[in-house]
N, C-alpha and C. Protein backbone atom coordinates (compact mmCIF):
# COMPACT_ATOMS: atom_id res chain seq x y z
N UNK A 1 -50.32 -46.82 -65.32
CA UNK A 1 -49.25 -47.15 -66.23
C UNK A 1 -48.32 -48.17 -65.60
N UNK A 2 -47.88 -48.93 -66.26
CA UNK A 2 -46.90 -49.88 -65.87
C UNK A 2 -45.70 -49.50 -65.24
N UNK A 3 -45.55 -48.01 -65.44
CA UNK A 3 -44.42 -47.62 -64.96
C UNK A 3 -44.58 -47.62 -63.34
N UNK A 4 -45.47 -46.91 -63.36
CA UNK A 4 -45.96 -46.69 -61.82
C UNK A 4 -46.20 -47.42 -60.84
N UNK A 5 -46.87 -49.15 -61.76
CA UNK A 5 -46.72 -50.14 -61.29
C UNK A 5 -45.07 -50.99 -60.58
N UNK A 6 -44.28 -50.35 -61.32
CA UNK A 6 -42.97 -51.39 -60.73
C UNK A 6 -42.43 -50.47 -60.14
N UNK A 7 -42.54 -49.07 -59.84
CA UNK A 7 -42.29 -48.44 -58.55
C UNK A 7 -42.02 -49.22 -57.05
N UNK A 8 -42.70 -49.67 -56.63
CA UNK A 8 -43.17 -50.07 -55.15
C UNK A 8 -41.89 -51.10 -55.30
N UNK A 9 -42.00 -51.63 -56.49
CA UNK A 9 -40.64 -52.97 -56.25
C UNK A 9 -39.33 -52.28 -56.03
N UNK A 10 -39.13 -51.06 -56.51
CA UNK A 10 -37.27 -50.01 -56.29
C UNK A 10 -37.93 -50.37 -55.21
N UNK A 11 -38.84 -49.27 -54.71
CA UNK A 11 -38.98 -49.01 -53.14
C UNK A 11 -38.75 -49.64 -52.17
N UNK A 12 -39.16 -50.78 -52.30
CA UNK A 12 -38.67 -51.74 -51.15
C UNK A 12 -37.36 -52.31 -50.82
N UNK A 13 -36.82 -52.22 -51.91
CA UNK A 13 -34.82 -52.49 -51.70
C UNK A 13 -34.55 -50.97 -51.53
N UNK A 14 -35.33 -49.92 -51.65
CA UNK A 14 -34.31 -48.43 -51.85
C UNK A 14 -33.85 -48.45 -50.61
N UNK A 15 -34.40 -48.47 -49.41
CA UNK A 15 -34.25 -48.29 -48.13
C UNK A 15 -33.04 -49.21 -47.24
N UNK A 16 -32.96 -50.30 -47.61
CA UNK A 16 -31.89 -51.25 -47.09
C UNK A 16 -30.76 -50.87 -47.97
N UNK A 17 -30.88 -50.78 -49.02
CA UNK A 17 -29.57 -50.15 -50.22
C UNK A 17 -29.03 -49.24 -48.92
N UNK A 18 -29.80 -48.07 -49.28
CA UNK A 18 -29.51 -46.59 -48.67
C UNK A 18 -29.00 -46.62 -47.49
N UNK A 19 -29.13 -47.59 -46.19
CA UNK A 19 -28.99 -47.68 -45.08
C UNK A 19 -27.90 -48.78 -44.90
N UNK A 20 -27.55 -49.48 -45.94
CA UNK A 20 -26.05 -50.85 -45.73
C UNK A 20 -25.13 -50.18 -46.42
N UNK A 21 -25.48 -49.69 -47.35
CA UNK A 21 -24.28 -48.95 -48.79
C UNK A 21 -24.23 -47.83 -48.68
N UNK A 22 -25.01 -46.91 -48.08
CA UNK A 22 -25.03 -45.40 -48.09
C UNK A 22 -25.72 -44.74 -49.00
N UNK A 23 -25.80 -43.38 -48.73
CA UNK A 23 -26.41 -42.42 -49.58
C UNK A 23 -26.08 -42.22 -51.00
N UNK A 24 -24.89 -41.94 -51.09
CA UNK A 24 -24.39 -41.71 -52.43
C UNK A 24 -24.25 -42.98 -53.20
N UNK A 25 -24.09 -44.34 -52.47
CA UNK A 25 -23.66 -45.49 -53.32
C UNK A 25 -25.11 -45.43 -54.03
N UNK A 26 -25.76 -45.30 -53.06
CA UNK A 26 -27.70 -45.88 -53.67
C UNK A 26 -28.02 -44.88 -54.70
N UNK A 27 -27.65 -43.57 -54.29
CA UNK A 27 -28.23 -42.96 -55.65
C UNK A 27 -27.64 -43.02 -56.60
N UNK A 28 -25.87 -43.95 -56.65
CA UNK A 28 -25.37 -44.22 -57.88
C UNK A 28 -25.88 -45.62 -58.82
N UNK A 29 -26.35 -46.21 -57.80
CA UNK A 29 -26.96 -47.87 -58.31
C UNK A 29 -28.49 -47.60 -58.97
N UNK A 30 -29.13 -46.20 -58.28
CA UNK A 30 -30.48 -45.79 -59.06
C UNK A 30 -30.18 -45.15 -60.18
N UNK A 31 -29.44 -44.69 -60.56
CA UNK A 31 -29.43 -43.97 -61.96
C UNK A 31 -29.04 -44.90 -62.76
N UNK A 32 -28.08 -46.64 -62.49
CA UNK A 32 -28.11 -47.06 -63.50
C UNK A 32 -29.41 -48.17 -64.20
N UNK A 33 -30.33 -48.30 -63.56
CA UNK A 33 -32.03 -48.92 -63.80
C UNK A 33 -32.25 -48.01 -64.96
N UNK A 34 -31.88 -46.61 -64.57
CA UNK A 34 -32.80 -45.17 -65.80
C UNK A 34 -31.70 -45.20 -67.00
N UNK A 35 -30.49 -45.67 -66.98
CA UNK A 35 -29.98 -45.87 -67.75
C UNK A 35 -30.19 -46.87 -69.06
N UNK A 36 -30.57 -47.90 -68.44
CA UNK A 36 -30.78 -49.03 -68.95
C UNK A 36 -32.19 -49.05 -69.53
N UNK A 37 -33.01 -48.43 -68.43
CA UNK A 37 -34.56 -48.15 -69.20
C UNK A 37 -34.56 -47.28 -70.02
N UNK A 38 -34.00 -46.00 -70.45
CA UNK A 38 -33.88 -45.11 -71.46
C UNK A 38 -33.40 -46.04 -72.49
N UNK A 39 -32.26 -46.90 -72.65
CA UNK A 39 -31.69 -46.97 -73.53
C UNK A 39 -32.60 -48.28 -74.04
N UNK A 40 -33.44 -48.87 -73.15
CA UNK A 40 -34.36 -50.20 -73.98
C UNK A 40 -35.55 -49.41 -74.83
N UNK A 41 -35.92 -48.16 -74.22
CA UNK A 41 -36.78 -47.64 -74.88
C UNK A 41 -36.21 -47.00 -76.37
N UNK A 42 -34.87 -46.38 -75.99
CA UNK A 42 -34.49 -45.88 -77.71
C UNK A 42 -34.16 -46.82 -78.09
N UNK A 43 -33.86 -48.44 -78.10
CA UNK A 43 -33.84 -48.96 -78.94
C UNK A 43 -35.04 -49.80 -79.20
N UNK A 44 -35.89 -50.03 -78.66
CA UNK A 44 -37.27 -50.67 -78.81
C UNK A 44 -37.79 -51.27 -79.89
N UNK A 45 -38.00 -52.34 -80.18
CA UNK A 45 -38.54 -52.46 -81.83
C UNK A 45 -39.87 -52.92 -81.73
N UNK A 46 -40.07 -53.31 -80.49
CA UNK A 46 -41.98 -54.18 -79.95
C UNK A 46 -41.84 -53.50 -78.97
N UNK A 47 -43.66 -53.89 -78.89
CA UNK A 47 -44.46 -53.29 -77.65
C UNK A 47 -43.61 -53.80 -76.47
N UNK A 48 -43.23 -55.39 -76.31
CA UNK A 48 -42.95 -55.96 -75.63
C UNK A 48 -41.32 -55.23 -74.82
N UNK A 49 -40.51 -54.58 -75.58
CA UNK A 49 -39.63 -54.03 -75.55
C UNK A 49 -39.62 -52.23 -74.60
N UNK A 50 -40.33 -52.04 -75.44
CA UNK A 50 -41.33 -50.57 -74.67
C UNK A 50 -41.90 -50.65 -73.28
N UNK A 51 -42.43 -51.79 -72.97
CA UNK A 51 -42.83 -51.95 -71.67
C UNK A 51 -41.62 -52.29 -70.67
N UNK A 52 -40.69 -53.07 -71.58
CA UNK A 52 -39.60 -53.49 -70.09
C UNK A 52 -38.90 -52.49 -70.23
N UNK A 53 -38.73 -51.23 -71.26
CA UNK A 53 -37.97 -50.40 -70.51
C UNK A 53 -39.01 -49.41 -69.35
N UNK A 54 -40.05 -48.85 -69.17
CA UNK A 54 -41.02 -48.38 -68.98
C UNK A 54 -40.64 -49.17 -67.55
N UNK A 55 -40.88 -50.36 -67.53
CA UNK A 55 -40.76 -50.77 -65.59
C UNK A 55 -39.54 -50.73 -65.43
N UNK A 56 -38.15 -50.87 -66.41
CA UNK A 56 -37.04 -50.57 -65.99
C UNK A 56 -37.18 -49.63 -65.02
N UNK A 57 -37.54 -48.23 -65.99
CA UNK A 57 -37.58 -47.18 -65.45
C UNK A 57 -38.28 -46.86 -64.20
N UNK A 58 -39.22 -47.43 -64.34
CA UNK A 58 -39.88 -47.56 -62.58
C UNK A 58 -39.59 -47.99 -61.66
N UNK A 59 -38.68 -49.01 -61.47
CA UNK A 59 -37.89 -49.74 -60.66
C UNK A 59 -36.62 -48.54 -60.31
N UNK A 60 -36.15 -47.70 -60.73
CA UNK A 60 -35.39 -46.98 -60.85
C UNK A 60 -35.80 -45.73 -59.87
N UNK A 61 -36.86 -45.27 -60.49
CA UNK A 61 -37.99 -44.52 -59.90
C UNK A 61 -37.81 -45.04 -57.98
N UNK A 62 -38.29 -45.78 -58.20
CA UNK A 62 -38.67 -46.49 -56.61
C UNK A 62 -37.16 -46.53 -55.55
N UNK A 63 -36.13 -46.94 -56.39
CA UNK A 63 -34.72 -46.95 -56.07
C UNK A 63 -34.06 -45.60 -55.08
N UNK A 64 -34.54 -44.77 -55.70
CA UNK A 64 -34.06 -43.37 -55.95
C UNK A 64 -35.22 -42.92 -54.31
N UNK A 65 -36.35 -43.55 -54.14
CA UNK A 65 -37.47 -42.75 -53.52
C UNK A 65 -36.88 -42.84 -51.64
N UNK A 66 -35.89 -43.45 -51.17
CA UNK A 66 -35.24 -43.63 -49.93
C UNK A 66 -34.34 -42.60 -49.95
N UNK A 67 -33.07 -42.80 -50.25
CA UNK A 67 -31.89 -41.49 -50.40
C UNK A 67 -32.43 -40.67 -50.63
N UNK A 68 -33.75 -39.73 -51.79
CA UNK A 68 -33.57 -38.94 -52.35
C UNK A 68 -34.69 -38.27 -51.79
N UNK A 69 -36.21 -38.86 -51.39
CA UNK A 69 -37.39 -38.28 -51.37
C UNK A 69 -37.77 -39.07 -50.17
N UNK A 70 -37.28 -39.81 -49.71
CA UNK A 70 -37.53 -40.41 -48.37
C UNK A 70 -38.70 -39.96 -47.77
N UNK A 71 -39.70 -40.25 -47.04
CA UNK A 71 -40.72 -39.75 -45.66
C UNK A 71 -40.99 -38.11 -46.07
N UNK A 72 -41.03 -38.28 -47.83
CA UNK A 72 -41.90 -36.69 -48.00
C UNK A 72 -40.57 -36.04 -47.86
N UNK A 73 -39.29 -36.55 -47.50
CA UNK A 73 -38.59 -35.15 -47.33
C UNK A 73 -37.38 -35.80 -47.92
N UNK A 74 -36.20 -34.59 -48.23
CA UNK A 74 -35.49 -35.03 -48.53
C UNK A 74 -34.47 -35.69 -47.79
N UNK A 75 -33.89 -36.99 -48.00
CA UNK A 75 -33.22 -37.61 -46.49
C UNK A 75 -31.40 -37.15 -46.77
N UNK A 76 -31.59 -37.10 -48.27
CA UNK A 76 -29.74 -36.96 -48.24
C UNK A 76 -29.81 -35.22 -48.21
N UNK A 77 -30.70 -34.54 -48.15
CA UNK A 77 -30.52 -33.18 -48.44
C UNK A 77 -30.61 -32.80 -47.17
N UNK A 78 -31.41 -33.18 -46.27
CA UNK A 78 -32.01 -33.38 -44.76
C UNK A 78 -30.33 -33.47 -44.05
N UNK A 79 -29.74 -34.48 -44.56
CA UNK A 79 -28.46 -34.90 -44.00
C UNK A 79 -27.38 -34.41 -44.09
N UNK A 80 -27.68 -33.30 -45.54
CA UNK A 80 -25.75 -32.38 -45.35
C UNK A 80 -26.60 -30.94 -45.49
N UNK A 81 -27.45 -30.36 -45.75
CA UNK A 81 -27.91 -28.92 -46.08
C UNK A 81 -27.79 -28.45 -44.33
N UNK A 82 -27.67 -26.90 -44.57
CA UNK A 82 -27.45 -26.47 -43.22
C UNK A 82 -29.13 -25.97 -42.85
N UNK A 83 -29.09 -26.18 -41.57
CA UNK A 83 -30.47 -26.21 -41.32
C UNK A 83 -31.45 -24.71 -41.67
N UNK A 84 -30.51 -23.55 -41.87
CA UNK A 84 -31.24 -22.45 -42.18
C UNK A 84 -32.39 -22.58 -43.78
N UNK A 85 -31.41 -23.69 -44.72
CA UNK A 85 -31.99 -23.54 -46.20
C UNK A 85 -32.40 -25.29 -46.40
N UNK A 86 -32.47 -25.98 -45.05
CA UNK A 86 -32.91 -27.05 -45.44
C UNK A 86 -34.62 -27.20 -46.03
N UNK A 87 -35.04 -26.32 -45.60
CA UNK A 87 -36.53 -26.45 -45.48
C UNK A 87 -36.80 -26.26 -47.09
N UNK A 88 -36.35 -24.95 -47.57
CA UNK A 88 -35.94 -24.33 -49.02
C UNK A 88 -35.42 -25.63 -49.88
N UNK A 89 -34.46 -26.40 -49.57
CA UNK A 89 -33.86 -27.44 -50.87
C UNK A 89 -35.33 -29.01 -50.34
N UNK A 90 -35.70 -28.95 -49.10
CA UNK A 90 -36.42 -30.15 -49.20
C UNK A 90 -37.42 -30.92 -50.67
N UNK A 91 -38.36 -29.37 -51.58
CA UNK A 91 -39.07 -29.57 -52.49
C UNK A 91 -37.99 -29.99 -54.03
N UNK A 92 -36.89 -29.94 -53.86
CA UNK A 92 -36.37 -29.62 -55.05
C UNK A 92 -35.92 -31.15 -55.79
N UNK A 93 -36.05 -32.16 -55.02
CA UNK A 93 -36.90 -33.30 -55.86
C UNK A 93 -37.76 -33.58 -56.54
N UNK A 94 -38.79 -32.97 -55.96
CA UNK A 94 -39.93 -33.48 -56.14
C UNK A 94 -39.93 -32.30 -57.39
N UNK A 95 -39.56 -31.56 -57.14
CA UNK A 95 -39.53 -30.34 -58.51
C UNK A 95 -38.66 -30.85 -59.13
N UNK A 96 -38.04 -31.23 -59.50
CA UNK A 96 -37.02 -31.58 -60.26
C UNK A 96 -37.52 -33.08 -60.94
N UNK A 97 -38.24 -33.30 -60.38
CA UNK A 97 -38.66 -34.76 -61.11
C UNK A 97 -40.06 -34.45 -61.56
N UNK A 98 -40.73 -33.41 -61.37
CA UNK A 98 -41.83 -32.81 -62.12
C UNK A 98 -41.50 -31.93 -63.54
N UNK A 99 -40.40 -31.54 -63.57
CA UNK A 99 -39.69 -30.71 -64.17
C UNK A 99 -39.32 -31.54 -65.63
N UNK A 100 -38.40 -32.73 -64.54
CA UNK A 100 -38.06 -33.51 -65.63
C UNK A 100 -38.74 -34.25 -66.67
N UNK A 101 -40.21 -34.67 -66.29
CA UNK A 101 -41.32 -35.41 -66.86
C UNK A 101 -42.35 -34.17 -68.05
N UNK A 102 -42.15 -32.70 -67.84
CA UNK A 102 -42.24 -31.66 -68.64
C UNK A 102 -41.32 -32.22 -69.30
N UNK A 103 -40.01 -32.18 -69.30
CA UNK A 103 -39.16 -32.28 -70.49
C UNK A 103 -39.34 -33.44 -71.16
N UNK A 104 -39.20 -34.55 -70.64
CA UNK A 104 -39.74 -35.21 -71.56
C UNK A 104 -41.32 -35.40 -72.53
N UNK A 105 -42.03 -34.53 -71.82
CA UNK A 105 -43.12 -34.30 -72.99
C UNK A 105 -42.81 -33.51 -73.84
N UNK A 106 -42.23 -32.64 -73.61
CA UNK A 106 -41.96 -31.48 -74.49
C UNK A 106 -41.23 -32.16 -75.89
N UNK A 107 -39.67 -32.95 -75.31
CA UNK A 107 -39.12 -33.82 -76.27
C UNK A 107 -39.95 -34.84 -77.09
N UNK A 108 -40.94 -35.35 -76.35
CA UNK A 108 -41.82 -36.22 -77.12
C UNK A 108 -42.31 -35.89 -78.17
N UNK A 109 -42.87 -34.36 -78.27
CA UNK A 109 -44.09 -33.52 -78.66
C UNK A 109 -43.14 -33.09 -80.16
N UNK A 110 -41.82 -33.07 -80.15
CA UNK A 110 -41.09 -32.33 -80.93
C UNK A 110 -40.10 -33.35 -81.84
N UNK A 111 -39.71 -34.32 -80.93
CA UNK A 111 -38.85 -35.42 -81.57
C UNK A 111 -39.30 -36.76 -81.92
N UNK A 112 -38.69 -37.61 -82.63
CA UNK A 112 -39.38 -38.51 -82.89
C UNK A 112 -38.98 -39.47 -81.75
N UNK A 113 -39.98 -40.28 -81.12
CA UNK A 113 -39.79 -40.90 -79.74
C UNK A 113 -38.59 -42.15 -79.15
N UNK A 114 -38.09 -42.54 -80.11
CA UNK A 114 -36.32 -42.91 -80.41
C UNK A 114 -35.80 -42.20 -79.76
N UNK A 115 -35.77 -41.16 -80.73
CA UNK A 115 -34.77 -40.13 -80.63
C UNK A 115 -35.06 -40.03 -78.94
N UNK A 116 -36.16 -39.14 -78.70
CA UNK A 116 -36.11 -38.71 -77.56
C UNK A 116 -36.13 -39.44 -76.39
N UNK A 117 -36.38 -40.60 -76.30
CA UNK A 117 -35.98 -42.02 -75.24
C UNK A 117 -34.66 -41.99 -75.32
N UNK A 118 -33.56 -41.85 -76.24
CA UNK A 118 -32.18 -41.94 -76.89
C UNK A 118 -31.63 -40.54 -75.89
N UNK A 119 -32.64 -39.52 -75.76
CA UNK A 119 -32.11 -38.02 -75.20
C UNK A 119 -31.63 -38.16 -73.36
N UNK A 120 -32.94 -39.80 -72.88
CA UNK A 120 -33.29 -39.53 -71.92
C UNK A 120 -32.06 -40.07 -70.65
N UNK A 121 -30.99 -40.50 -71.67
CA UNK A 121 -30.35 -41.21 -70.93
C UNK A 121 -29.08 -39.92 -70.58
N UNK A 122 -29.17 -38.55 -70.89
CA UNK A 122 -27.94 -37.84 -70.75
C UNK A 122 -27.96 -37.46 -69.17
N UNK A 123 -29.29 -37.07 -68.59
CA UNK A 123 -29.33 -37.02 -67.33
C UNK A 123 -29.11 -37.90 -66.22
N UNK A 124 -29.23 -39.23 -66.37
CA UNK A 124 -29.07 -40.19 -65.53
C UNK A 124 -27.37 -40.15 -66.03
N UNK A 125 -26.30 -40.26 -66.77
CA UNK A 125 -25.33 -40.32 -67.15
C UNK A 125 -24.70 -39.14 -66.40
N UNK A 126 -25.06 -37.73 -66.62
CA UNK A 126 -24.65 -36.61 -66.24
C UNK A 126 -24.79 -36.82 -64.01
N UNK A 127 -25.94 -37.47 -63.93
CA UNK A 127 -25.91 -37.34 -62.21
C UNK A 127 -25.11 -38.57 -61.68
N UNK A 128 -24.68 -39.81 -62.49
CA UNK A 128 -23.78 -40.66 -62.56
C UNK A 128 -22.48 -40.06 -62.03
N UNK A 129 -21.91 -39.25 -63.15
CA UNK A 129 -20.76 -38.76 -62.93
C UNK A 129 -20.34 -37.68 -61.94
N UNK A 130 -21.76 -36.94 -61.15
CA UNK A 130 -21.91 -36.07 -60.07
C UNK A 130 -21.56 -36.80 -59.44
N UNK A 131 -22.58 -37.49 -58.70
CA UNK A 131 -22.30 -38.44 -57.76
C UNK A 131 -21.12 -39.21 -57.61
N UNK A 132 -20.62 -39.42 -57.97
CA UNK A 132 -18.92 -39.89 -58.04
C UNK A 132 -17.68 -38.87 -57.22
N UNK A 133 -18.16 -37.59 -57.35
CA UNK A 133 -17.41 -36.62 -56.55
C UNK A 133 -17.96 -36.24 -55.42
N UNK A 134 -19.15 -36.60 -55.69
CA UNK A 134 -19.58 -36.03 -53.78
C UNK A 134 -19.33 -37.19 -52.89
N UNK A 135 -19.18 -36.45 -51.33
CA UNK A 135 -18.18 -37.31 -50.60
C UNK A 135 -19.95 -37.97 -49.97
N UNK A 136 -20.02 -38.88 -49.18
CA UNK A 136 -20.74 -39.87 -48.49
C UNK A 136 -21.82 -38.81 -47.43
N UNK A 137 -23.15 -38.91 -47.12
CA UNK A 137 -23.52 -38.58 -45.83
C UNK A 137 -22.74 -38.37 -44.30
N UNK A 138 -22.78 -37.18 -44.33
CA UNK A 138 -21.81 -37.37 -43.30
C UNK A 138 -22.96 -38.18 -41.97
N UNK A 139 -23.71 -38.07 -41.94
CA UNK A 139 -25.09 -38.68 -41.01
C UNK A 139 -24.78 -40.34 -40.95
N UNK A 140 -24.65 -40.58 -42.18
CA UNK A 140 -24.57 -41.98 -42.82
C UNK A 140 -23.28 -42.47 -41.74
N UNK A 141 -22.12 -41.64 -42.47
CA UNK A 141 -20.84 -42.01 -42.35
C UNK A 141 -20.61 -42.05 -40.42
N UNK A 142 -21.36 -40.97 -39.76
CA UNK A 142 -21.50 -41.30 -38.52
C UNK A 142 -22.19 -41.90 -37.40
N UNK A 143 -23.32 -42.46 -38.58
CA UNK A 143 -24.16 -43.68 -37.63
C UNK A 143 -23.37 -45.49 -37.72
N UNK A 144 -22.52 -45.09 -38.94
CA UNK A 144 -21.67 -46.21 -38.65
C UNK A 144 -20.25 -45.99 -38.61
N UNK A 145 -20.32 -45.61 -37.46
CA UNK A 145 -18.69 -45.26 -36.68
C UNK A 145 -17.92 -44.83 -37.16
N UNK A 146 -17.82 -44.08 -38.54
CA UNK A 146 -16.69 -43.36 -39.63
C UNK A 146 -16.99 -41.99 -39.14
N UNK A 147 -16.40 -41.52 -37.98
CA UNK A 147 -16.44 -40.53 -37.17
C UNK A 147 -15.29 -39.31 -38.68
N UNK A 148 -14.25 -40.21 -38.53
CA UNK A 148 -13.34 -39.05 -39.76
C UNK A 148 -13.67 -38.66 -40.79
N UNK A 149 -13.95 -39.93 -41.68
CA UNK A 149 -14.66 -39.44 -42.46
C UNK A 149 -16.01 -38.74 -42.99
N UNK A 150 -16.66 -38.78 -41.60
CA UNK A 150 -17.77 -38.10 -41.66
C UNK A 150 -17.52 -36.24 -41.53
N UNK A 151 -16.38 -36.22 -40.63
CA UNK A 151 -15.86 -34.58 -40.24
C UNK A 151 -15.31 -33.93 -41.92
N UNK A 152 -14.44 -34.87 -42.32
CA UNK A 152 -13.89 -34.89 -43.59
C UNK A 152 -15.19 -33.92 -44.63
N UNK A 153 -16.03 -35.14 -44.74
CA UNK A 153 -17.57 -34.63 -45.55
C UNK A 153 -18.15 -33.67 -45.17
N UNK A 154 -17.99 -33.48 -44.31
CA UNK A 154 -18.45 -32.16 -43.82
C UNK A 154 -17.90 -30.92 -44.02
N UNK A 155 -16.37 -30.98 -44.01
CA UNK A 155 -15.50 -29.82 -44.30
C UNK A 155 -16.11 -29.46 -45.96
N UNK A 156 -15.68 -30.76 -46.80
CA UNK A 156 -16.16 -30.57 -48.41
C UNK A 156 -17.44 -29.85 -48.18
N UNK A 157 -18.68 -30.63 -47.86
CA UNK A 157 -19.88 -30.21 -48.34
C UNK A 157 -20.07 -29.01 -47.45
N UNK A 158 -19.98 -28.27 -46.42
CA UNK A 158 -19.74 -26.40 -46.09
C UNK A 158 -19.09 -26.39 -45.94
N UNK A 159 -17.94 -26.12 -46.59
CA UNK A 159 -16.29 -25.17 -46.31
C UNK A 159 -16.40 -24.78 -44.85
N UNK A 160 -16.23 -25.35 -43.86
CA UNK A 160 -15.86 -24.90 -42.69
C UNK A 160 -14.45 -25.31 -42.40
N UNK A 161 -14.36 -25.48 -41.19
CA UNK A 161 -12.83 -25.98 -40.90
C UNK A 161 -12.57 -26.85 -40.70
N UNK A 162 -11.69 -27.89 -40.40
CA UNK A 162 -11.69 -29.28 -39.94
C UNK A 162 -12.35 -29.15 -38.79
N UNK A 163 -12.05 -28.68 -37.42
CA UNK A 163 -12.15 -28.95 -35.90
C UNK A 163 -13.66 -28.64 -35.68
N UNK A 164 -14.45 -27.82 -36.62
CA UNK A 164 -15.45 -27.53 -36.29
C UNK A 164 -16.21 -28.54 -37.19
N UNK A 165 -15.93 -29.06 -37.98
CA UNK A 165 -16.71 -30.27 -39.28
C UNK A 165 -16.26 -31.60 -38.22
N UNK A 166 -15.54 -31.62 -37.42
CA UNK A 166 -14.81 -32.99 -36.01
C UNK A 166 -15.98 -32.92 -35.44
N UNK A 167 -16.09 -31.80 -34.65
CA UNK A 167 -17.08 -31.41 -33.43
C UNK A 167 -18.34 -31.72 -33.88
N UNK A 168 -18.88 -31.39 -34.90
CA UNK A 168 -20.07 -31.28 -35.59
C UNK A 168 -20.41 -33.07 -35.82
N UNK A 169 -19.62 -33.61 -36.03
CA UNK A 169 -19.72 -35.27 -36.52
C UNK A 169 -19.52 -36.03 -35.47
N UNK A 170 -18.85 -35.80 -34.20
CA UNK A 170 -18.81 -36.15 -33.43
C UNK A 170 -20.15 -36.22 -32.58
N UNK A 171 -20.76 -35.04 -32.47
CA UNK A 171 -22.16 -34.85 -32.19
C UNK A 171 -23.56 -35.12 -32.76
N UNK A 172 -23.10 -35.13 -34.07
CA UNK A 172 -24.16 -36.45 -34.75
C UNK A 172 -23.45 -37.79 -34.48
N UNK A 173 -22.99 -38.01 -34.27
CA UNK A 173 -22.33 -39.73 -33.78
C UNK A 173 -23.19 -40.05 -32.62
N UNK A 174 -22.76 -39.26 -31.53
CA UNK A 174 -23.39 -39.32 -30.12
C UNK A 174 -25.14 -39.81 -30.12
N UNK A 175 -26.01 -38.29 -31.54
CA UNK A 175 -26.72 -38.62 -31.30
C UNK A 175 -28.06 -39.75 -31.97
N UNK A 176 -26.70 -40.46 -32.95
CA UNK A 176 -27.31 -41.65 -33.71
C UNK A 176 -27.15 -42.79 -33.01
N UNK A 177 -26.26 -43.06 -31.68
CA UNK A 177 -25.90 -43.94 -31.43
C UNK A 177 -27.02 -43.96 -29.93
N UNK A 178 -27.15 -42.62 -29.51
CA UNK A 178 -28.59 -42.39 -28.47
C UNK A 178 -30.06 -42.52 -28.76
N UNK A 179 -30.32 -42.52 -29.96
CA UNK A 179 -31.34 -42.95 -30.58
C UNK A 179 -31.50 -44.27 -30.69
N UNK A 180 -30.75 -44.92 -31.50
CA UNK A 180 -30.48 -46.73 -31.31
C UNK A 180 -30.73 -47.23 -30.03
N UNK A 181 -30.17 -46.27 -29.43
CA UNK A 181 -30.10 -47.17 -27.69
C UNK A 181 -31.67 -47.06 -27.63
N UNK A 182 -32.28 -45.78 -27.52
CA UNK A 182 -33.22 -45.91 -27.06
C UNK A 182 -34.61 -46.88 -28.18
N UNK A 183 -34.27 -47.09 -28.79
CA UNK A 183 -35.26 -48.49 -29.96
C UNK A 183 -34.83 -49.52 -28.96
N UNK A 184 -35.89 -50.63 -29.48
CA UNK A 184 -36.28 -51.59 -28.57
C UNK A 184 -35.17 -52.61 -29.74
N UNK A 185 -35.05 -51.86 -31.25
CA UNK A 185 -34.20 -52.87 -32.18
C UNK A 185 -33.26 -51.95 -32.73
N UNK A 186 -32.21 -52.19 -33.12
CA UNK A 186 -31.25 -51.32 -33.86
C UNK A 186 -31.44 -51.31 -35.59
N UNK A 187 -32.55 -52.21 -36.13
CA UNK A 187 -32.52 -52.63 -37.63
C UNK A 187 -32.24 -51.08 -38.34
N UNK A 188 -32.57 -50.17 -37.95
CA UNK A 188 -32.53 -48.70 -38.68
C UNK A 188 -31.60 -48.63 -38.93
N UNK A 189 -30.44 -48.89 -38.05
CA UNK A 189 -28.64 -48.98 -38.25
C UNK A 189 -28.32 -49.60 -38.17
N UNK A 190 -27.61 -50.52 -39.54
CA UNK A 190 -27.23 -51.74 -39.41
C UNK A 190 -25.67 -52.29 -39.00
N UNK A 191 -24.82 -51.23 -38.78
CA UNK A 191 -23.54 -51.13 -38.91
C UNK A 191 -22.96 -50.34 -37.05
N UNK A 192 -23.95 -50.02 -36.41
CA UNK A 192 -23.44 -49.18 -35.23
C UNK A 192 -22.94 -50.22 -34.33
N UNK A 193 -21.83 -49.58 -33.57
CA UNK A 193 -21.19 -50.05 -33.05
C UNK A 193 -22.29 -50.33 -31.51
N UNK A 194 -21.84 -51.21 -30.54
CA UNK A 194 -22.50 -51.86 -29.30
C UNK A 194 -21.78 -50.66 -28.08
């Protein structure tokens, strides 16, 4: 399918997005491709129309596959889940986007396909406006020297305390910036300090 085809093209910007702009910026710039592809498809009047939303949507697809599903795993879930239930939330992409592709058959099967291309845009809209309140990777935020605000994100995303969400970011700082050293190139982090 054509969709599947313009995959590989998100993919290849998802990763530099995700790694210059951050976690949360990228998965806010991927939901608006699915926006735009839902809404070319409910309004569609030609084939020709149907297809560019269809790779919209794949391009979107591909966008999303760095921050979200990264190396089989999840990289932003990888990056704030506590390590006891990380293993547990890693599949819940990949379920969740299996899940979601049920629903849209289901809607297909029942509505008239307008309509239900017209339905498809409430979820990309609804994780739009999520994403807007959650605070940044704290991983992110401490491979490029936002030591505070990374402790900060940390307090939000597990209610711990400040001094212990400090300590905790401080020590992923240390050990993003020991990793770099040891690469022969720093391209993985584009923002760390020398």
């Amino acid at each position: 399918s054509i969709h599947s085809a313009a995959t590989p093209v998100g993919s290849f910007f998802s990763g530099m997005l995700s790694d210059r702009w951050g976690r949360k910026l990228a998965l806010m710039v991927s939901t608006l491709p699915y926006i735009v592809g839902w809404l070319t498809l409910a309004l569609a009047d030609s084939h020709a129309l149907v297809l560019a939303g269809r790779v919209i949507c794949g391009v979107a697809v591909g966008l999303i596959c760095r921050p979200c599903t990264g190396d089989s795993r999840s990289v932003i879930l990888g990056e704030v889940a506590e390590p006891r239930i990380r293993g547990l939330l890693s599949g819940a992409p990949h379920m969740s986007y299996s899940l979601g592709i049920l629903m849209v058959y289901i809607l297909g099967a029942s509505l008239e396909w307008h309509l239900a291309a017209g339905l498809g845009v409430i979820l990309p809209l609804v994780a739009l406006a999520v994403f807007s309140f959650l605070p940044e990777s704290p991983v992110w935020l401490a491979r490029h020297d936002r030591v505070e605000e990374a402790s900060k994100a940390l307090v939000w995303l597990r209610g711990g305390d400040a001094i212990q969400a400090f300590c905790a970011a401080r020590h992923t700082a240390a050990k993003a910036v020991a990793f770099c050293k040891s690469l022969e190139t720093n391209e993985c982090f584009y923002a760390l300090p020398s």
